[in-house]
C-alpha atoms as a PDB file:
ATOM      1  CA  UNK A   1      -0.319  19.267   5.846  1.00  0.00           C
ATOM      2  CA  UNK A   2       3.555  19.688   6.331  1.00  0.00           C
ATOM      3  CA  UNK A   3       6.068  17.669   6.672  1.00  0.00           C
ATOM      4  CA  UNK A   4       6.295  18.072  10.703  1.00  0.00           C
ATOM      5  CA  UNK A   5       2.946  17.460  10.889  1.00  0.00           C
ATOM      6  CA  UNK A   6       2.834  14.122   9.110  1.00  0.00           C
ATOM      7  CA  UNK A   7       5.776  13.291  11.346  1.00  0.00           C
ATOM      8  CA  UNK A   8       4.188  13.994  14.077  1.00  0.00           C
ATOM      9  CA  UNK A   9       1.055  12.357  13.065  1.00  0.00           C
ATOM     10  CA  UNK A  10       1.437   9.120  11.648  1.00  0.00           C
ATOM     11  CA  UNK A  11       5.643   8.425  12.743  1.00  0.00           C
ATOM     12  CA  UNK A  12       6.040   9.650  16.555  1.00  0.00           C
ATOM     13  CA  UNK A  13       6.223   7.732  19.962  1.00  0.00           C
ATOM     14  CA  UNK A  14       7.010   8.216  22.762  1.00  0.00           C
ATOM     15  CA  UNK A  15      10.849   6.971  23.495  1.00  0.00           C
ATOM     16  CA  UNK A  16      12.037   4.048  25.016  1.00  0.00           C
ATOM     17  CA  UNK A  17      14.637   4.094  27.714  1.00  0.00           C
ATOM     18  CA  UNK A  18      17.285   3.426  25.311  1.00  0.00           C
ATOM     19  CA  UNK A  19      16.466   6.310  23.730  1.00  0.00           C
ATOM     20  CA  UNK A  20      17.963   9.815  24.963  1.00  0.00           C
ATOM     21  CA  UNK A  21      16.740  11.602  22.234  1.00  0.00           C
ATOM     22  CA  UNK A  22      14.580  10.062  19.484  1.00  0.00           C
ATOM     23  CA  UNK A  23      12.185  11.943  16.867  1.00  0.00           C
ATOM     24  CA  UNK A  24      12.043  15.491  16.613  1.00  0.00           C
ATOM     25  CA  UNK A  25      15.454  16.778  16.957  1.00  0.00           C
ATOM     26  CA  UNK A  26      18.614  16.946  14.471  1.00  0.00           C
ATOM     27  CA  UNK A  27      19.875  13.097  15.726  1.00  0.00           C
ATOM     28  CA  UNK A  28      19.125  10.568  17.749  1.00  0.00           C
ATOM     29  CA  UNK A  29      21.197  10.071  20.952  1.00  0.00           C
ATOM     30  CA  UNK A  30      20.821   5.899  21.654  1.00  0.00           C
ATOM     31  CA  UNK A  31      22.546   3.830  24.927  1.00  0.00           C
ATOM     32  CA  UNK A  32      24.060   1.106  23.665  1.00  0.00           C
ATOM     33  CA  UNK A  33      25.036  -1.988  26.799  1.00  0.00           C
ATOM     34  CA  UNK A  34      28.169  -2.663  27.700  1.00  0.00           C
ATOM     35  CA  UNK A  35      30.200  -5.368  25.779  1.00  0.00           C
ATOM     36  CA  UNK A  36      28.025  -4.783  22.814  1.00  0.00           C
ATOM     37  CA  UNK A  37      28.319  -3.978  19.448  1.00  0.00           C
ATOM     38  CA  UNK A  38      26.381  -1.784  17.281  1.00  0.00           C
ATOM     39  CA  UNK A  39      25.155  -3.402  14.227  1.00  0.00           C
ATOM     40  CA  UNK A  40      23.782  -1.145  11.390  1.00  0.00           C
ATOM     41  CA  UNK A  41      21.832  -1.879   7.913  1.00  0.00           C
ATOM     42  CA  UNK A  42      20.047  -0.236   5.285  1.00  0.00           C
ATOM     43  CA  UNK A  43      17.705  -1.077   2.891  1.00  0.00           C
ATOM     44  CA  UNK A  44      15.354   0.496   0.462  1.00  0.00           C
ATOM     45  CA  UNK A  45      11.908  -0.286  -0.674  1.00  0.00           C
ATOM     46  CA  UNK A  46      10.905   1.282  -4.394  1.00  0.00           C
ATOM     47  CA  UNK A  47       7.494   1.902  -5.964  1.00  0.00           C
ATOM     48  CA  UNK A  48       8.125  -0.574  -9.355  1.00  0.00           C
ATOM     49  CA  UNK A  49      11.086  -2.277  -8.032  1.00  0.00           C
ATOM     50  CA  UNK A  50      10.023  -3.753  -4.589  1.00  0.00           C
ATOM     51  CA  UNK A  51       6.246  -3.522  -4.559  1.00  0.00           C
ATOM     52  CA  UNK A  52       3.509  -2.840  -6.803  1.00  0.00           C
ATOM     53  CA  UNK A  53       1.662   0.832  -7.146  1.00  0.00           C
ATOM     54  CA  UNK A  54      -1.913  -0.806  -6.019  1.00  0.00           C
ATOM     55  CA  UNK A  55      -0.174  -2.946  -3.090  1.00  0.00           C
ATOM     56  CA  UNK A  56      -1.596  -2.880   0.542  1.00  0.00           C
ATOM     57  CA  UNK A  57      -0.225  -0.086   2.050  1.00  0.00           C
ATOM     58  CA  UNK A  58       0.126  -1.581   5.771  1.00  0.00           C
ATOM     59  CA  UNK A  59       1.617  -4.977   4.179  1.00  0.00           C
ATOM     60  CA  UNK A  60       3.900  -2.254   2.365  1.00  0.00           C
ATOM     61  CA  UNK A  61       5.083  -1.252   5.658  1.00  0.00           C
ATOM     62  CA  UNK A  62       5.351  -4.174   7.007  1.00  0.00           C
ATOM     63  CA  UNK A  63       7.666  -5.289   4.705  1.00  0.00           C
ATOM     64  CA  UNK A  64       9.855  -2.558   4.544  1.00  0.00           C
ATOM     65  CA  UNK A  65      10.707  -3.122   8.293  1.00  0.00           C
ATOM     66  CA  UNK A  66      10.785  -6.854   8.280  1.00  0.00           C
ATOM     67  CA  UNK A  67      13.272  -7.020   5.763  1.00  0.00           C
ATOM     68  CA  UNK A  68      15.571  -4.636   7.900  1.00  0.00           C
ATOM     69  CA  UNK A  69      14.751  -6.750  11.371  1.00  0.00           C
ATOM     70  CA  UNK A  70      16.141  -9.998   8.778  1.00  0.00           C
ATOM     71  CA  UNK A  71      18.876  -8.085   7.948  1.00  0.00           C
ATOM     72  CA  UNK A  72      19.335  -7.850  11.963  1.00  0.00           C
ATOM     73  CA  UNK A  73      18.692 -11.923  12.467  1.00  0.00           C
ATOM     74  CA  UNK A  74      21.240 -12.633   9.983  1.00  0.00           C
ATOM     75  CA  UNK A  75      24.237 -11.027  11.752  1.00  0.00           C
ATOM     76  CA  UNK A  76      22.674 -12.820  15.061  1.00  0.00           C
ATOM     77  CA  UNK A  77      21.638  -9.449  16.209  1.00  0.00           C
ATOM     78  CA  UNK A  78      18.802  -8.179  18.768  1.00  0.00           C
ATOM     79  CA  UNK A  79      17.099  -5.494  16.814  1.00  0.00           C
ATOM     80  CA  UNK A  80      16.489  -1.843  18.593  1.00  0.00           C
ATOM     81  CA  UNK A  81      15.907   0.673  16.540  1.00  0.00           C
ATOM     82  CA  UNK A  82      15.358   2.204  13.382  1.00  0.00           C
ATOM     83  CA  UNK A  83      14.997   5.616  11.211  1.00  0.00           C
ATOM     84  CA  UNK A  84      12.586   6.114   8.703  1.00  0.00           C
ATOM     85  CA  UNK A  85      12.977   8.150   5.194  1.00  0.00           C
ATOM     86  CA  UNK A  86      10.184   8.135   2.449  1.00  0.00           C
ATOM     87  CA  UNK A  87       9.724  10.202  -0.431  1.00  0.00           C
ATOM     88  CA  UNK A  88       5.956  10.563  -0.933  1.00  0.00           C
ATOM     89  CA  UNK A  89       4.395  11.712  -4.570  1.00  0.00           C
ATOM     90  CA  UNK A  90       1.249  13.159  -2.356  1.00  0.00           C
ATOM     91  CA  UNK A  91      -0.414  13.520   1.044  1.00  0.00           C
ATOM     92  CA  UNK A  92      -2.821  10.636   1.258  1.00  0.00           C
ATOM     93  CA  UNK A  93      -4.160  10.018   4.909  1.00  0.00           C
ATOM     94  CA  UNK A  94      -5.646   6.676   4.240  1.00  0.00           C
ATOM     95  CA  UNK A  95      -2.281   5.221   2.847  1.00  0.00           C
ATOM     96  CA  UNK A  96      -0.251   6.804   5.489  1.00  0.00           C
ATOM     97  CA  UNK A  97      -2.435   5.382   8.211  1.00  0.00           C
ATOM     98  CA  UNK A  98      -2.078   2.079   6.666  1.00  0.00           C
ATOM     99  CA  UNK A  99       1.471   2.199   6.095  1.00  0.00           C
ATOM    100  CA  UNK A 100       2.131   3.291   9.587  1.00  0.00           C
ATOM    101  CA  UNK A 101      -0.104   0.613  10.810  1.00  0.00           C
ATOM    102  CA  UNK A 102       1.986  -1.848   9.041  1.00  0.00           C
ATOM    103  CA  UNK A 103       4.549  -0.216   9.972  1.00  0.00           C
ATOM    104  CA  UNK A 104       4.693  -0.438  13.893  1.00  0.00           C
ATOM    105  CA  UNK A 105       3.202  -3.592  13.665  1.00  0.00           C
ATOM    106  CA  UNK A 106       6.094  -5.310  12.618  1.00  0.00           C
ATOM    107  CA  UNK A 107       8.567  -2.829  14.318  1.00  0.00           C
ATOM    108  CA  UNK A 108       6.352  -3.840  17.935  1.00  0.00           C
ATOM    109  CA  UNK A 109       6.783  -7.863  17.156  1.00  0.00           C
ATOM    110  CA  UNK A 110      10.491  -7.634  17.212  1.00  0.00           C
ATOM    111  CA  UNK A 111      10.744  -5.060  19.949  1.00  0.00           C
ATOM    112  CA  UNK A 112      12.023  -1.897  17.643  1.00  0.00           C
ATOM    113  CA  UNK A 113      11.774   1.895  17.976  1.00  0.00           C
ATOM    114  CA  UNK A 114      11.616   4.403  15.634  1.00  0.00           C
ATOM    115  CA  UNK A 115      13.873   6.797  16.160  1.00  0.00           C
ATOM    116  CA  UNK A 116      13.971   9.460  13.336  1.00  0.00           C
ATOM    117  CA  UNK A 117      14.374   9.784   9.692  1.00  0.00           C
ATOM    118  CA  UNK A 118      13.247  11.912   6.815  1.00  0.00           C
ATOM    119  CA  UNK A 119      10.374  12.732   4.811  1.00  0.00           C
ATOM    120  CA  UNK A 120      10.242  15.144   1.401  1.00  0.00           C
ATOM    121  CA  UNK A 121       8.175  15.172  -1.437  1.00  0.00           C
ATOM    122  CA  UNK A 122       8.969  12.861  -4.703  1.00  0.00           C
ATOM    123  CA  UNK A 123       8.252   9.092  -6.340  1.00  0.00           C
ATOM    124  CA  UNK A 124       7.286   6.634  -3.717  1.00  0.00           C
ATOM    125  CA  UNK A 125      10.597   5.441  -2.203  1.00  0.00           C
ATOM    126  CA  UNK A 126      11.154   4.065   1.286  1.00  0.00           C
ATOM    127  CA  UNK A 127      14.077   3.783   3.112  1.00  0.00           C
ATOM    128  CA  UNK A 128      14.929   2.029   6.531  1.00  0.00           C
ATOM    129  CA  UNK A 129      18.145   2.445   8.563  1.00  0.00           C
ATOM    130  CA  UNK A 130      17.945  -0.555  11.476  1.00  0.00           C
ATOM    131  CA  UNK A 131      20.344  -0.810  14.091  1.00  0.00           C
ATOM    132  CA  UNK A 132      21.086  -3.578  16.841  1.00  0.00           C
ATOM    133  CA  UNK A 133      23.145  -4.962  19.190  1.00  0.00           C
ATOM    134  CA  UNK A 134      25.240  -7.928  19.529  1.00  0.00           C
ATOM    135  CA  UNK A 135      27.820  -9.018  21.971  1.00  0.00           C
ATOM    136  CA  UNK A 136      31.737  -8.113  21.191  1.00  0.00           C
ATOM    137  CA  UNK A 137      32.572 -10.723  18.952  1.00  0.00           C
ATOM    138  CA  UNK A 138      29.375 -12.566  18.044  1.00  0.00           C
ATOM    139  CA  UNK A 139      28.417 -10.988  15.379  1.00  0.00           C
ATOM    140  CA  UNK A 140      27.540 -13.556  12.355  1.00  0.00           C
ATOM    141  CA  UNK A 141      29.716 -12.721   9.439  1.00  0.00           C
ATOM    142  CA  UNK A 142      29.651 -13.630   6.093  1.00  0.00           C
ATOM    143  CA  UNK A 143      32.962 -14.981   5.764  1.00  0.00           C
ATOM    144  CA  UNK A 144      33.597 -17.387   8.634  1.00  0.00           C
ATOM    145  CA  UNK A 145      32.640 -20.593   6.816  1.00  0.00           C
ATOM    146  CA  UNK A 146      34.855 -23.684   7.168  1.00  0.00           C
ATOM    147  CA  UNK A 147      35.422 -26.528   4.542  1.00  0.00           C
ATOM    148  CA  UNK A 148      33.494 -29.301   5.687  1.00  0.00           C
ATOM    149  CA  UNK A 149      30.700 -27.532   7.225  1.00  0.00           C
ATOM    150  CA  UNK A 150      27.139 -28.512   6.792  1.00  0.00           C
ATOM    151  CA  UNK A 151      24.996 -25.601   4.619  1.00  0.00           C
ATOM    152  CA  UNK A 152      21.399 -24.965   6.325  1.00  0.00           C
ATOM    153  CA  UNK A 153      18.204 -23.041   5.488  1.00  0.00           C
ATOM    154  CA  UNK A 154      15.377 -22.100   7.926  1.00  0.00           C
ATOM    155  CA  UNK A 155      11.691 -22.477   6.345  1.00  0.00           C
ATOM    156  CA  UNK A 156      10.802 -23.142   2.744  1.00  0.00           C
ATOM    157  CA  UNK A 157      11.866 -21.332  -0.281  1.00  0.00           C
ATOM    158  CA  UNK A 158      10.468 -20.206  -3.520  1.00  0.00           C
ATOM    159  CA  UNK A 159       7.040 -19.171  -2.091  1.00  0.00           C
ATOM    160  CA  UNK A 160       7.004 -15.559  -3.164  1.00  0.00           C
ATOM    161  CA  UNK A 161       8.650 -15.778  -6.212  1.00  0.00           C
ATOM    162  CA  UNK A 162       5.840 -18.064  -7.093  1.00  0.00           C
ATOM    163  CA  UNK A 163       3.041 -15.563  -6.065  1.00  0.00           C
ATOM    164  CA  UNK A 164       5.136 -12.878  -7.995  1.00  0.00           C
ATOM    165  CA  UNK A 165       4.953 -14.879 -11.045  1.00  0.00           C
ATOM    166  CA  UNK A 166       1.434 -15.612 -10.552  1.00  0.00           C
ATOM    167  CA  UNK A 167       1.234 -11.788  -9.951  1.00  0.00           C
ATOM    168  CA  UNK A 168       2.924 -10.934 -13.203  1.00  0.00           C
ATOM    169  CA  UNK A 169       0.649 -13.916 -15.358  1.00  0.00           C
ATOM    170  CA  UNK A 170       3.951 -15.791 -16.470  1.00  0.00           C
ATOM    171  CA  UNK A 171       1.328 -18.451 -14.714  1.00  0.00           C
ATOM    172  CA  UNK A 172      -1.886 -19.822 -12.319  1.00  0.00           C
ATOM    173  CA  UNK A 173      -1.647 -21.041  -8.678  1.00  0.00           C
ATOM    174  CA  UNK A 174      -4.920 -22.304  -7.114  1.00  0.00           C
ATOM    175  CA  UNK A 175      -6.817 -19.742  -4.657  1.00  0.00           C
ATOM    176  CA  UNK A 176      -5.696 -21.466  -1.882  1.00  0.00           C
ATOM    177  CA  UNK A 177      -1.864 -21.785  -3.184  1.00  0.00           C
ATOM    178  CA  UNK A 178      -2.296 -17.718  -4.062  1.00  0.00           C
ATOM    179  CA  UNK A 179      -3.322 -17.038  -0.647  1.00  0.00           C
ATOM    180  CA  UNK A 180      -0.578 -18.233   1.149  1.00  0.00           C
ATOM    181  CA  UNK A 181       2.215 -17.970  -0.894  1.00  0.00           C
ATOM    182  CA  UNK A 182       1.151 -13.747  -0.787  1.00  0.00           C
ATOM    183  CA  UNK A 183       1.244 -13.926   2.662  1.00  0.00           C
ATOM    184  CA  UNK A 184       4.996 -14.931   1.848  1.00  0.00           C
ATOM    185  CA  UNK A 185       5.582 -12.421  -0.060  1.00  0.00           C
ATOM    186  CA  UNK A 186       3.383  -9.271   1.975  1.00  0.00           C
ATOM    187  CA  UNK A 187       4.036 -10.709   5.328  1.00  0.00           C
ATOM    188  CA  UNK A 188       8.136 -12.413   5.487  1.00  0.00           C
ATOM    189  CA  UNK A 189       8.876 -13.193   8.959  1.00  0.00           C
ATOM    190  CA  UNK A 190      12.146 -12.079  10.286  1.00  0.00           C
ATOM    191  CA  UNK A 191      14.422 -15.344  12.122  1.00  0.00           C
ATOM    192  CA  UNK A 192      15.300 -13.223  14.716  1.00  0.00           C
ATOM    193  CA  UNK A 193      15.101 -16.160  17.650  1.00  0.00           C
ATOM    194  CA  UNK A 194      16.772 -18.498  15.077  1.00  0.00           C
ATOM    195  CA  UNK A 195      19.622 -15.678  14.053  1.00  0.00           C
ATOM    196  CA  UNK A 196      20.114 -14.745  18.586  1.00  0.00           C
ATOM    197  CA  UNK A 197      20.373 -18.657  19.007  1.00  0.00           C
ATOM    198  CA  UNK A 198      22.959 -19.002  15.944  1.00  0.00           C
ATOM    199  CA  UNK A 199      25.666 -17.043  17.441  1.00  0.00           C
ATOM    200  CA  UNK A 200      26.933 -20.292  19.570  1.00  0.00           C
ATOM    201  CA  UNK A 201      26.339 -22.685  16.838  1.00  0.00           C
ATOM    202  CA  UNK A 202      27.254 -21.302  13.124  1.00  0.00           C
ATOM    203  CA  UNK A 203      29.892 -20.482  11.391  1.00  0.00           C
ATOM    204  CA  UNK A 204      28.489 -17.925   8.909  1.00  0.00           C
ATOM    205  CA  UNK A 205      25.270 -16.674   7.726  1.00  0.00           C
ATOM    206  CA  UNK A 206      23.012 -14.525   5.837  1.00  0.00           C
ATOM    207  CA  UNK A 207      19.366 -14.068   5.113  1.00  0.00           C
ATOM    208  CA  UNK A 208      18.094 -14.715   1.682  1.00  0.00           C
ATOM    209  CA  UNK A 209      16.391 -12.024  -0.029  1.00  0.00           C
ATOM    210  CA  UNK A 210      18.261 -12.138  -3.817  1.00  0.00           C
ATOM    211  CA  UNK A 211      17.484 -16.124  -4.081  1.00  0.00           C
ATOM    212  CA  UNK A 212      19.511 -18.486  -2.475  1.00  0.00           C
ATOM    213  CA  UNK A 213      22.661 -19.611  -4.926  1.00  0.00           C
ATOM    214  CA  UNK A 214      23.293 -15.726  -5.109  1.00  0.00           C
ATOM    215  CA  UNK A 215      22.826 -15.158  -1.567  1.00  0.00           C
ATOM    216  CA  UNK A 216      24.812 -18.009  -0.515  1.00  0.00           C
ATOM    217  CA  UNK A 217      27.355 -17.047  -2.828  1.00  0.00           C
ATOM    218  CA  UNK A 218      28.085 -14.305  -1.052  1.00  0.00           C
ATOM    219  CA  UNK A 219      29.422 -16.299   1.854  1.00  0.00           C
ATOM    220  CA  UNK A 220      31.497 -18.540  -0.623  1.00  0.00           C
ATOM    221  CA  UNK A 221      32.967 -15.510  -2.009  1.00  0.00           C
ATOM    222  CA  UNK A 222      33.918 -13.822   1.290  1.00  0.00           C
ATOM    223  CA  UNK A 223      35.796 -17.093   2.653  1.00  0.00           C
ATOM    224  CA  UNK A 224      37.048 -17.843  -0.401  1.00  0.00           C
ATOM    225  CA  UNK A 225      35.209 -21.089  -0.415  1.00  0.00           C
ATOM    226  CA  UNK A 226      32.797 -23.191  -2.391  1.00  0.00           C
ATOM    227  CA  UNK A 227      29.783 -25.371  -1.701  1.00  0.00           C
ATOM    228  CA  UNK A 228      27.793 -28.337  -3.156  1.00  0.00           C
ATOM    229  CA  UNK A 229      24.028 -28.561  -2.537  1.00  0.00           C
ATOM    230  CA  UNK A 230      21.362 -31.147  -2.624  1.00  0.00           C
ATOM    231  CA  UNK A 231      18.496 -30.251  -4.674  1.00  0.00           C
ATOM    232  CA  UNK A 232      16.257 -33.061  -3.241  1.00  0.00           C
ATOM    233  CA  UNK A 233      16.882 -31.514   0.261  1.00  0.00           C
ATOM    234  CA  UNK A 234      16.129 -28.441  -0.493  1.00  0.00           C
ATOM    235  CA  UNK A 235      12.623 -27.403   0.973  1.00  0.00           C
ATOM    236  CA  UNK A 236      10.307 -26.355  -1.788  1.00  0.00           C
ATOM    237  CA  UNK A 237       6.688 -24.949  -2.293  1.00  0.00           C
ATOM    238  CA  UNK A 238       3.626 -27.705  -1.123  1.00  0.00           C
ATOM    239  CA  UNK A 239       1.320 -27.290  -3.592  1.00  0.00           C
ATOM    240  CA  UNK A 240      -2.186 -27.802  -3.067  1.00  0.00           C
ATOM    241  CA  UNK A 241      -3.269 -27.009  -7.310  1.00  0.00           C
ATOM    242  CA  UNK A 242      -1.989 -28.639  -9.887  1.00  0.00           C
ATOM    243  CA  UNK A 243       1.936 -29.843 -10.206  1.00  0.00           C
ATOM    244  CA  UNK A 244       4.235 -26.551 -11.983  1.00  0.00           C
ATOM    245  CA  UNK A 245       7.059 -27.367 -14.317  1.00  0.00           C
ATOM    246  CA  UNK A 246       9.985 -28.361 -12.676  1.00  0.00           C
ATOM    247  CA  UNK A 247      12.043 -25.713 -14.481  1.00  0.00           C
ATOM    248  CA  UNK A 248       9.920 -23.321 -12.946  1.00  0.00           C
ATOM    249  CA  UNK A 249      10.204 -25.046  -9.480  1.00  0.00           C
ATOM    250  CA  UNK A 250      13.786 -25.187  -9.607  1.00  0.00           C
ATOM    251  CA  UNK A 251      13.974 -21.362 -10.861  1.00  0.00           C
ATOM    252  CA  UNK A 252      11.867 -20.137  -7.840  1.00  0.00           C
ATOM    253  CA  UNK A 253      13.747 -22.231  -5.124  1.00  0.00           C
ATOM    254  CA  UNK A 254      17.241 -21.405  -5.955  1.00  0.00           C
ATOM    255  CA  UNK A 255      16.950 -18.269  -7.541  1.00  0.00           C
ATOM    256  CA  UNK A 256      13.546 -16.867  -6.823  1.00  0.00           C
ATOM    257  CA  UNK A 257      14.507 -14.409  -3.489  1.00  0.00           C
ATOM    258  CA  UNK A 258      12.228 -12.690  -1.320  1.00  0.00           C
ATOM    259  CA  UNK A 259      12.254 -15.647   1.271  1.00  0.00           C
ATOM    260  CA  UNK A 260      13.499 -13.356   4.055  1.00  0.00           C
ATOM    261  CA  UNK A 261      14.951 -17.346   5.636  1.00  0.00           C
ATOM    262  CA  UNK A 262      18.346 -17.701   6.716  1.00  0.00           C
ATOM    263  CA  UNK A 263      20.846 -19.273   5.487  1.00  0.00           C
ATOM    264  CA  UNK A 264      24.040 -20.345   7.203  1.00  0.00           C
ATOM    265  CA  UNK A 265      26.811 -22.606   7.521  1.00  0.00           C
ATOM    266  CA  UNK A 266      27.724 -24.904  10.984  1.00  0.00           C
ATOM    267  CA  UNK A 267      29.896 -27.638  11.517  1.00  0.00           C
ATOM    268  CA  UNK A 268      28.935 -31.410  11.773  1.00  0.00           C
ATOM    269  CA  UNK A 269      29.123 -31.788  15.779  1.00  0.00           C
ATOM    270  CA  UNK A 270      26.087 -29.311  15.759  1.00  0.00           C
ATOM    271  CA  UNK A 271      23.563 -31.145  14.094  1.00  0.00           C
ATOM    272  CA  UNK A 272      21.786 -32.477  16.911  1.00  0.00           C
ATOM    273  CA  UNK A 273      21.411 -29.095  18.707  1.00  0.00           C
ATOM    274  CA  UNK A 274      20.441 -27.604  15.255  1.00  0.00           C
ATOM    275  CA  UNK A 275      17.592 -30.484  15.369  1.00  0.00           C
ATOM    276  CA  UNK A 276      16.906 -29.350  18.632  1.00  0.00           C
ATOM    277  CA  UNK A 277      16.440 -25.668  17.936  1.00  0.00           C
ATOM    278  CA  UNK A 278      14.116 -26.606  15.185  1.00  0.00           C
ATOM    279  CA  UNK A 279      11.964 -28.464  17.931  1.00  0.00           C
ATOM    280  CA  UNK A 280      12.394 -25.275  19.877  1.00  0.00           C
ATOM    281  CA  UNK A 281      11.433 -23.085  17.561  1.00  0.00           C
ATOM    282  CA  UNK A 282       8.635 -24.914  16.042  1.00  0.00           C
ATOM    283  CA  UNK A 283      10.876 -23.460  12.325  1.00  0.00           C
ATOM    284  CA  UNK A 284      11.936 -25.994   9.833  1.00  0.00           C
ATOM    285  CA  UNK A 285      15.745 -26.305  10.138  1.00  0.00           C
ATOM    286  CA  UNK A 286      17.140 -28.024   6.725  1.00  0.00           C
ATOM    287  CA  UNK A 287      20.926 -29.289   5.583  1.00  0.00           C
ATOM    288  CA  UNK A 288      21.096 -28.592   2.205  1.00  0.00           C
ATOM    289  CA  UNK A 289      24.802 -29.297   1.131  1.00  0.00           C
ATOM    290  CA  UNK A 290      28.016 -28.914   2.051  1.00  0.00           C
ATOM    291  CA  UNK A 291      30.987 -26.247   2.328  1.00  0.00           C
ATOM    292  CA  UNK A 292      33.493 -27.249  -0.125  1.00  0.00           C
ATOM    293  CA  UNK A 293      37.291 -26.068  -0.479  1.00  0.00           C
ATOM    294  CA  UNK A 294      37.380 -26.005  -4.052  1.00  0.00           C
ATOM    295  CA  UNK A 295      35.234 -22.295  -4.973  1.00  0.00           C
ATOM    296  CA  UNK A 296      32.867 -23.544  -6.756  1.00  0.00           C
ATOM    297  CA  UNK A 297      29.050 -23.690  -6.459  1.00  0.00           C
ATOM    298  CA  UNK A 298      27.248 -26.792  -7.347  1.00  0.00           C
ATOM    299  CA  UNK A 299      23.696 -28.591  -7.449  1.00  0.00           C
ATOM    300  CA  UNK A 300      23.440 -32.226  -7.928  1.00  0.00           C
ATOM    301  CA  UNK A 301      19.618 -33.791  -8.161  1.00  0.00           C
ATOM    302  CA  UNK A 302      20.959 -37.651  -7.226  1.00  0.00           C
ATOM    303  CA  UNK A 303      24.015 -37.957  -9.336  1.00  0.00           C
ATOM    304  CA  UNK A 304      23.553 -35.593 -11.953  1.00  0.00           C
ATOM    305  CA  UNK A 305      24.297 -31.788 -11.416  1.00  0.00           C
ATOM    306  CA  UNK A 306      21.803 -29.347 -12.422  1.00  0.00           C
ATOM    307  CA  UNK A 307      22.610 -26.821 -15.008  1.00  0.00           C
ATOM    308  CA  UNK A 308      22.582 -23.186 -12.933  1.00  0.00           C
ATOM    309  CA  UNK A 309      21.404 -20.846 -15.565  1.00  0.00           C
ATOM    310  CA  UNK A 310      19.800 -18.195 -13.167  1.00  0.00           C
ATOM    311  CA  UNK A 311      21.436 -17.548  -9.660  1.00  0.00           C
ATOM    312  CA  UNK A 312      19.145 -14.544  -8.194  1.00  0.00           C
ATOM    313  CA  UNK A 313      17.564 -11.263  -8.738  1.00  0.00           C
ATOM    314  CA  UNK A 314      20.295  -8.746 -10.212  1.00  0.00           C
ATOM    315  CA  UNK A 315      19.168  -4.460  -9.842  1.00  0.00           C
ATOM    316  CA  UNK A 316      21.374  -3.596 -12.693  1.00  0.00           C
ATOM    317  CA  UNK A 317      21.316  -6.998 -14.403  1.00  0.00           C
END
């Protein structure tokens, strides 16, 4: 099969209004609305690095696109559309149905179209371009937090770096831990209500995908500020098997990544609307600490503060 065929097969639909031109020709040609701006990410999935060789092909694609729709929440964007490039090792029908059914699952929750991309022969490497709009000005940027503001997280962290490590043997979770904690990690769900509804009531924010103390440093860094969290607010794992080491705990909740949550920073008159959202939202909405104007990062469990060994997952590290 060529490559236009598999395009055609498994990666073409018809075109939304938005859409002049989608697959098929040299470029897209998209409409974006009046008083909007166009908000663009990429990210890359790789055979070794971001999955496993023998993973689930549709939870594969899945993923791929729901971590490009977070990327979308976390700048308080609506998500519209998206190119597609994947280097393939071989033809395989059954994983390319499955991948595509993944795929357009996700990209149909959140309302996106596919509108192009690339595919050539080579090691299994997939990578998503997402764009979106947001109105002039709105736009939820990394470094707009304030001293004094009150650090939040959306859900609970720590869950797939737990199944990963189960994954890898480094240790056990009962079946019924296992089960849900890979639907975590197979299956993230993008904030995209909670990132639209942000744009009126936070400061800054970003989704957390490297663990949290990296992630969140990178808002520290870009306003040049520092923060102080609260390790017994922070939501962790429920465990339904036996207790895990609290080293290990502590390792996955702050460092572990791959929570796809957001994280973000408001100030103290918005609590009760934040409280309210939650409600709305039926999504756990959690303050976890505190923008601080010294630059330094900082957990304290009570009155001692924890050592910080490991802050996230590092590529190159």
């Amino acid at each position: 099969m060529a490559e236009f065929d598999v395009i055609a097969r498994y990666f073409t639909r018809p075109a939304p209004p938005s859409v002049a031109v989608g697959v098929g020709d040299d470029a897209a040609l998209l409409s974006v609305r009046a008083g909007y701006q166009l908000a663009v990410s990429a990210d890359m999935s790789v055979c070794g690095t971001h999955f496993f060789a023998d993973a689930d092909p549709e939870a594969i694609g899945w993923k791929s696109m729901a971590v490009n729709i977070s990327d979308m929440a976390a700048m308080g964007a609506d998500p519209r559309w998206a190119t597609l490039s994947i280097a393939l090792p071989e033809i395989d029908h059954d994983w390319l149905h499955g991948f595509s059914r993944g795929l357009f699952a996700c990209a149909d929750a959140y309302g996106v179209s596919l509108i192009g991309g690339d595919t050539t022969r080579g090691p299994l490497n997939i990578a998503i371009t997402i764009m979106g709009e947001v109105p002039t000005g709105k736009a939820l940027r990394r470094d707009a937090a304030q001293a004094g503001d009150d650090i939040w997280v959306s859900g609970t962290l720590g869950q797939a770096a737990l199944w990963l490590q189960s994954r890898l043997g480094t240790m056990q979770l009962s079946a019924e831990d296992a089960r849900r904690f890979a639907i975590a990690m197979h299956h993230p769900q993008p904030r995209v209500a909670l990132g639209l509804a942000l744009r009126d009531l936070a400061h800054a924010a970003l989704d957390i995908s490297d663990g949290l103390l990296a992630d969140l440093g990178h808002i520290l860094r870009a306003s040049k500020l520092g923060a102080q969290l609260d390790w017994q607010a922070l939501p962790k794992p429920v465990l339904t098997g036996d207790a895990l080491a609290p080293a290990l705990i502590s390792s996955v909740v702050l460092a572990g990544g791959d929570d796809y949550e957001l994280c973000f920073t408001a100030p103290l008159h918005q609590r009760a609307r934040l409280s309210t959202l939650s409600q709305t939202l039926a999504l756990p909405l959690t303050r976890i600490g505190v923008v601080t104007a010294a630059a330094e990062l900082s957990v304290f469990d009570g009155d001692k503060q924890m050592p910080l060994q490991q802050k996230g997952y590092n590529h190159f590290g």
